[in-house]
N, C-alpha and C. Protein backbone atom coordinates (compact mmCIF):
# COMPACT_ATOMS: atom_id res chain seq x y z
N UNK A 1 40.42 -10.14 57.23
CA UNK A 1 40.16 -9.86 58.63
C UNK A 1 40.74 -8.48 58.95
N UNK A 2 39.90 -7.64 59.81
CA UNK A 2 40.47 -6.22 60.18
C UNK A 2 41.24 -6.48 61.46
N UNK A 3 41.74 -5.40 61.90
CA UNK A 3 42.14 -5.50 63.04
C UNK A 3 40.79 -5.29 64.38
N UNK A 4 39.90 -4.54 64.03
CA UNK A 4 39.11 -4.32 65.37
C UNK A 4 38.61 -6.23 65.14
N UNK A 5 38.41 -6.56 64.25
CA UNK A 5 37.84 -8.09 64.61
C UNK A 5 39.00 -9.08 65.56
N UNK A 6 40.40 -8.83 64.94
CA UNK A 6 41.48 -9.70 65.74
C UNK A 6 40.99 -9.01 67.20
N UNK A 7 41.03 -7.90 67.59
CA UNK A 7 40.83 -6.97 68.63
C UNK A 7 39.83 -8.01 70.05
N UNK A 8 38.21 -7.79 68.86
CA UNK A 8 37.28 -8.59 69.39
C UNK A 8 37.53 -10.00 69.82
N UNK A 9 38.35 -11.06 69.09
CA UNK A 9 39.18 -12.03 69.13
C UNK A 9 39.95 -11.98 70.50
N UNK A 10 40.74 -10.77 70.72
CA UNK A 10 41.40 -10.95 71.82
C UNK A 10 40.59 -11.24 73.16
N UNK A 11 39.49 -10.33 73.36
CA UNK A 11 38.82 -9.49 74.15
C UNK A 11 37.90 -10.94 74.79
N UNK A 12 37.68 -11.72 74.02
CA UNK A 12 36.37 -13.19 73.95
C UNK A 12 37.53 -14.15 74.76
N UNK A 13 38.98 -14.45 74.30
CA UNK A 13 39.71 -15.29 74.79
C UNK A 13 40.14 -14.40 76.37
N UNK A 14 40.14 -13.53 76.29
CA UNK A 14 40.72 -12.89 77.89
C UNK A 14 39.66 -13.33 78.80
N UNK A 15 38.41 -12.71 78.19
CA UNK A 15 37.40 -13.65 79.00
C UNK A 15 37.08 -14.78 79.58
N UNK A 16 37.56 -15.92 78.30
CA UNK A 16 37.75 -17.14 78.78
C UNK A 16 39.18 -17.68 79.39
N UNK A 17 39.70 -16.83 79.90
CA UNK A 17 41.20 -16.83 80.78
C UNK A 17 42.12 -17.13 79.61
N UNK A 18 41.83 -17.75 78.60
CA UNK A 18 43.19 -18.90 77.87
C UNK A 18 44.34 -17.55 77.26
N UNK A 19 44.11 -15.97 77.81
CA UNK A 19 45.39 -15.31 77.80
C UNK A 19 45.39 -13.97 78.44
N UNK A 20 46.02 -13.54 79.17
CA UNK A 20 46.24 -12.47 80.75
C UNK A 20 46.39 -10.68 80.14
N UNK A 21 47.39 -10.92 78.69
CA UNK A 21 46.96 -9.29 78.46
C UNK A 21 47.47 -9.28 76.52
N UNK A 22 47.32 -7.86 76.63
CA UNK A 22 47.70 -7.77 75.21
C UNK A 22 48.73 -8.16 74.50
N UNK A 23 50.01 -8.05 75.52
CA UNK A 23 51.36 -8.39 74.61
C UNK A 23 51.04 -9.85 74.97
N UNK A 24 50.90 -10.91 75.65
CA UNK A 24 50.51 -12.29 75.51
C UNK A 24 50.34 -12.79 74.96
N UNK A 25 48.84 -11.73 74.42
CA UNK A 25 48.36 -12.55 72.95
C UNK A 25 49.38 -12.50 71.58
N UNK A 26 49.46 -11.17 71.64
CA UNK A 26 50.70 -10.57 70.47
C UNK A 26 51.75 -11.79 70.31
N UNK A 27 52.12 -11.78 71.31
CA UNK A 27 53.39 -12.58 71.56
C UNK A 27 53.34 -14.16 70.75
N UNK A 28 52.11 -14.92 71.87
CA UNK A 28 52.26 -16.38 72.31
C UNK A 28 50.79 -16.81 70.96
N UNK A 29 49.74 -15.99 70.36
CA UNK A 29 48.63 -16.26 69.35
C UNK A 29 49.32 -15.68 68.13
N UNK A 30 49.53 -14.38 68.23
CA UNK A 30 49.58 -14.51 66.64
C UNK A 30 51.50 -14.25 66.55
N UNK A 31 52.47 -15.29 67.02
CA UNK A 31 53.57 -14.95 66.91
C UNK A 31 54.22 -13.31 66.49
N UNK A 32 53.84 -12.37 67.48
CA UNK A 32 54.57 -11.07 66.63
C UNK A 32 54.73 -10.41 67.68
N UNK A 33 55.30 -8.96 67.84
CA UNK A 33 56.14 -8.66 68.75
C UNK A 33 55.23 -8.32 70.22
N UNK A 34 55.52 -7.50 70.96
CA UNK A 34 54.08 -7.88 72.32
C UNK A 34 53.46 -6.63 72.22
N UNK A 35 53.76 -5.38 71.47
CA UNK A 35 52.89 -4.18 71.46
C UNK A 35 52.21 -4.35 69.84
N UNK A 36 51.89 -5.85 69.16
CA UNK A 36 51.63 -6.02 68.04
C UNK A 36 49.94 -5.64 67.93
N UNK A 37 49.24 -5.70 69.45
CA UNK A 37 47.48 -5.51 69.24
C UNK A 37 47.62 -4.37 69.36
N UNK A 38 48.07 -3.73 69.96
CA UNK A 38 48.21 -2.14 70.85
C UNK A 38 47.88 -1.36 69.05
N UNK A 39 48.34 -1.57 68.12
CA UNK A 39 48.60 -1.03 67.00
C UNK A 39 47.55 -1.15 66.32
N UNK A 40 46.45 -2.15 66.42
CA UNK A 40 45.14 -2.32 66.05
C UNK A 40 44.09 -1.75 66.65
N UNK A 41 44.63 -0.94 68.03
CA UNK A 41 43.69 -0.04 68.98
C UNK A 41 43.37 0.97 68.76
N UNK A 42 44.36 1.26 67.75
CA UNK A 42 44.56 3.16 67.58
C UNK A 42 43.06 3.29 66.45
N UNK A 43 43.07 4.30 66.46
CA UNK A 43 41.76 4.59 65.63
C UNK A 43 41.90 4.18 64.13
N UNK A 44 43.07 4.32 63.47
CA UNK A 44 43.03 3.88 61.81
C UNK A 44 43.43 2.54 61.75
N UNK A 45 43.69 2.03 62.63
CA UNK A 45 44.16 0.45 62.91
C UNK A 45 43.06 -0.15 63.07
N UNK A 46 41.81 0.11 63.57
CA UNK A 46 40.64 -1.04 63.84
C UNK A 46 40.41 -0.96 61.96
N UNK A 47 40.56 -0.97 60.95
CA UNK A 47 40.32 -0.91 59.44
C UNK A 47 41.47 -1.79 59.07
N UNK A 48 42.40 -1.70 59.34
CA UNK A 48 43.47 -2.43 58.83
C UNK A 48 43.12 -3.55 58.59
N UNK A 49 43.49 -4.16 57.52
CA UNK A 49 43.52 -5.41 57.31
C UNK A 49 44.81 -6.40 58.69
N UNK A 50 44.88 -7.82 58.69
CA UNK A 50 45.38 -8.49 59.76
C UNK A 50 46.51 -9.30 58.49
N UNK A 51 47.52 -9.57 58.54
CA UNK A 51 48.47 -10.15 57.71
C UNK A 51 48.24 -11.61 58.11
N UNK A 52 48.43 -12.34 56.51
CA UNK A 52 48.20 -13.67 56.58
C UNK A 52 48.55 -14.31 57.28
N UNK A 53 49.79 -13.90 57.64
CA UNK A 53 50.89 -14.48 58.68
C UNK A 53 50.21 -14.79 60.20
N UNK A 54 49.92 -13.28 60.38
CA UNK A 54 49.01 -13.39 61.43
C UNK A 54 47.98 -14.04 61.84
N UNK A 55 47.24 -14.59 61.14
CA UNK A 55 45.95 -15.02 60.75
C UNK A 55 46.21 -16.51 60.49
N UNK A 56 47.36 -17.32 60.00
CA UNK A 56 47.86 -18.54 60.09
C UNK A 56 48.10 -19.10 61.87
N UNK A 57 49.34 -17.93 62.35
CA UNK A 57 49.70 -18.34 63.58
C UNK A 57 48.96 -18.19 64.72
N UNK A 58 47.85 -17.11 64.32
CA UNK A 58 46.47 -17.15 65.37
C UNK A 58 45.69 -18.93 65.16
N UNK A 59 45.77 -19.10 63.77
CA UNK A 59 44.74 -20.23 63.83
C UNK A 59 44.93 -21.59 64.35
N UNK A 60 46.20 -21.64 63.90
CA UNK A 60 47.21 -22.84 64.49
C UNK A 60 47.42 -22.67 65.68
N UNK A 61 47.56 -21.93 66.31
CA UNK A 61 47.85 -21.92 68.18
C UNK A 61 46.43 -22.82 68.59
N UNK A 62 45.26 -21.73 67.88
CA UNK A 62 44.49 -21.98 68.20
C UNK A 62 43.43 -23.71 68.12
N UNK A 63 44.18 -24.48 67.14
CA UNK A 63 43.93 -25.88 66.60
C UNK A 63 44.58 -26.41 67.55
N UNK A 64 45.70 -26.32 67.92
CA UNK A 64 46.55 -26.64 68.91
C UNK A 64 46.19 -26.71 70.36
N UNK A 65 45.59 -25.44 70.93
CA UNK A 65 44.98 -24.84 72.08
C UNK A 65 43.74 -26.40 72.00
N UNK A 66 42.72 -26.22 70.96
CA UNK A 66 41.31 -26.77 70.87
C UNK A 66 41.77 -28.45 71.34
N UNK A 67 42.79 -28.65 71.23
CA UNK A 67 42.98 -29.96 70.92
C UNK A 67 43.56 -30.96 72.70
N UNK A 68 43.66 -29.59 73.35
CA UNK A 68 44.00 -29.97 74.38
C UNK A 68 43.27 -29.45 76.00
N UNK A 69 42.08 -28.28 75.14
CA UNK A 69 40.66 -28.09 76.32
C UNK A 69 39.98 -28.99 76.40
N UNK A 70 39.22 -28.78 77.54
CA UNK A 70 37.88 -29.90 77.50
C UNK A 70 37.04 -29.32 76.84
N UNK A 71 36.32 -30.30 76.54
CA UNK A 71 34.95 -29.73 75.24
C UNK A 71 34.57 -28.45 75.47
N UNK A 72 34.05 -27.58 76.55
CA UNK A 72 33.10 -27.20 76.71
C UNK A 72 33.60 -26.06 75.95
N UNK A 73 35.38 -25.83 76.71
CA UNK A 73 36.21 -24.64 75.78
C UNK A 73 36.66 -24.91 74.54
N UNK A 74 36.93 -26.11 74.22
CA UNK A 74 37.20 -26.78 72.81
C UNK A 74 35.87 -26.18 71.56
N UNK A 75 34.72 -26.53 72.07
CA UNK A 75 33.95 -25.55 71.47
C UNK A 75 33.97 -23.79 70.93
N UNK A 76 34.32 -22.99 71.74
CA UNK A 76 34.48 -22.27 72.03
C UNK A 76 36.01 -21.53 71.37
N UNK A 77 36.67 -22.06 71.16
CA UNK A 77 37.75 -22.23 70.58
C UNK A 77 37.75 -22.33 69.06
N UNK A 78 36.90 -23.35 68.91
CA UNK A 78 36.54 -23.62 67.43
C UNK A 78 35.46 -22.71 66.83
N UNK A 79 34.77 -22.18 67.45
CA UNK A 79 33.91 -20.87 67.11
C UNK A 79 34.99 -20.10 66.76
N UNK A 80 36.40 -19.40 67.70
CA UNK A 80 36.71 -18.50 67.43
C UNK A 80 37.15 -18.94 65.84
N UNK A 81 37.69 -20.04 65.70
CA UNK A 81 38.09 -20.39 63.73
C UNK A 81 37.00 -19.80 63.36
N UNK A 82 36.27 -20.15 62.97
CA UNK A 82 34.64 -20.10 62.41
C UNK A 82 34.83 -18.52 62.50
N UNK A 83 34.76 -17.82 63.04
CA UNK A 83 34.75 -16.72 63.33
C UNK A 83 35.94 -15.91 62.21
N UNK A 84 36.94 -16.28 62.62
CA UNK A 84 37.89 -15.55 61.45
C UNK A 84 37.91 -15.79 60.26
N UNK A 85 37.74 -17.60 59.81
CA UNK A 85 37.06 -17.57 58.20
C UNK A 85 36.42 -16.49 57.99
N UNK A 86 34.95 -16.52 58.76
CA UNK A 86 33.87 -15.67 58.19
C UNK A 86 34.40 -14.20 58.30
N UNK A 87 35.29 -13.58 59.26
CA UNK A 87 35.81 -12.24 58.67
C UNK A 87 37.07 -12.21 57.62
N UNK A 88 37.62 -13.51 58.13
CA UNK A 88 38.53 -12.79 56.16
C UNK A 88 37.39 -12.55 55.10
N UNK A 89 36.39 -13.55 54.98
CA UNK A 89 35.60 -13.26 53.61
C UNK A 89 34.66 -12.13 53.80
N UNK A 90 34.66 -11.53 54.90
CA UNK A 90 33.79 -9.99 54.95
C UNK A 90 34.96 -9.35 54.34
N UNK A 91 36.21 -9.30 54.69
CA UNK A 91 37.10 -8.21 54.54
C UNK A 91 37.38 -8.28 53.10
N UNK A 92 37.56 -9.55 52.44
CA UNK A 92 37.30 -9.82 50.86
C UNK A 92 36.79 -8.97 50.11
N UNK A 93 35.20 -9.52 50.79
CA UNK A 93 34.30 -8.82 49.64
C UNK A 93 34.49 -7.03 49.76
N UNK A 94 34.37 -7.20 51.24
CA UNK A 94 34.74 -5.22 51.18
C UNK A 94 35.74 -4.65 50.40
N UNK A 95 36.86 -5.56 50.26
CA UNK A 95 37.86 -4.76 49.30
C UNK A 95 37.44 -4.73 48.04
N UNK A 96 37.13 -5.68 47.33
CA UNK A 96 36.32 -5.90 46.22
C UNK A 96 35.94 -5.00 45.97
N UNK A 97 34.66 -4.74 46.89
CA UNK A 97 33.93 -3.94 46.68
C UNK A 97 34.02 -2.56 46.62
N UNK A 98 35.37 -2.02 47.19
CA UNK A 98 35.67 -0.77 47.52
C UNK A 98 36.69 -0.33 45.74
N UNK A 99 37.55 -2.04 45.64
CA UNK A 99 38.51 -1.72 44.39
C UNK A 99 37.32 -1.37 43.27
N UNK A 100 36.47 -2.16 42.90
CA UNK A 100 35.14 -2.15 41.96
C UNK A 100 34.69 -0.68 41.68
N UNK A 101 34.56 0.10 43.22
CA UNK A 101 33.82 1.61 42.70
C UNK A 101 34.92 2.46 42.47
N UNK A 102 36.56 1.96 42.69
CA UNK A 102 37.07 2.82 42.60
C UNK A 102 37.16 2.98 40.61
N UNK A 103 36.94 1.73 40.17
CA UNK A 103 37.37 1.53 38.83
C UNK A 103 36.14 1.98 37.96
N UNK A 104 34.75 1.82 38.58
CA UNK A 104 33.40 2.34 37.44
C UNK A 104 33.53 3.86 38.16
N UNK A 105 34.05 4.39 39.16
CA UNK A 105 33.68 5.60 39.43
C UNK A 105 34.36 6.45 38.30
């Protein structure tokens, strides 16, 4: 997972109220300090990869969160999982793919 995707992540839940600003999320989703998204804003930060760590305590809030909306956001919630599986394994293959040409180049 990159950071502009956690980014996008933030941006979908602000929408749906379940958090008020950036250090919030930082803080109270992915346990880390409150200027922790601010650092994924900057221009070489939307590439960054997102630390496992991060990516555990986002998901678990978020199992947690799902378990106590009503459906309609419980849904919605569970997309966002769905959602970060499917970008760790983009960010996978891209490395892969990037280590691969560095080695036949």
């Amino acid at each position: 997972m990159h950071g502009f995707q956690l980014v996008r992540i933030y941006e979908e839940m602000k929408n749906l109220g379940l958090v008020r600003s950036r250090e919030q999320f930082s803080r109270s989703w992915c346990g880390r300090h409150p200027g922790y998204l601010r650092d994924y804003l900057r221009r070489e930060g939307a590439t960054m990869r997102v630390s496992v760590q991060t990516i555990q305590s986002l998901r678990l809030r978020l199992a947690e969160a799902g378990s106590l909306l009503p459906p309609d956001l419980r849904d919605r919630v569970q997309a966002f999982d769905a959602a970060i599986l499917r970008d760790m394994r983009v960010a996978d293959l891209l490395g892969r793919r990037s280590i691969d040409a560095r080695i036949t180049a």
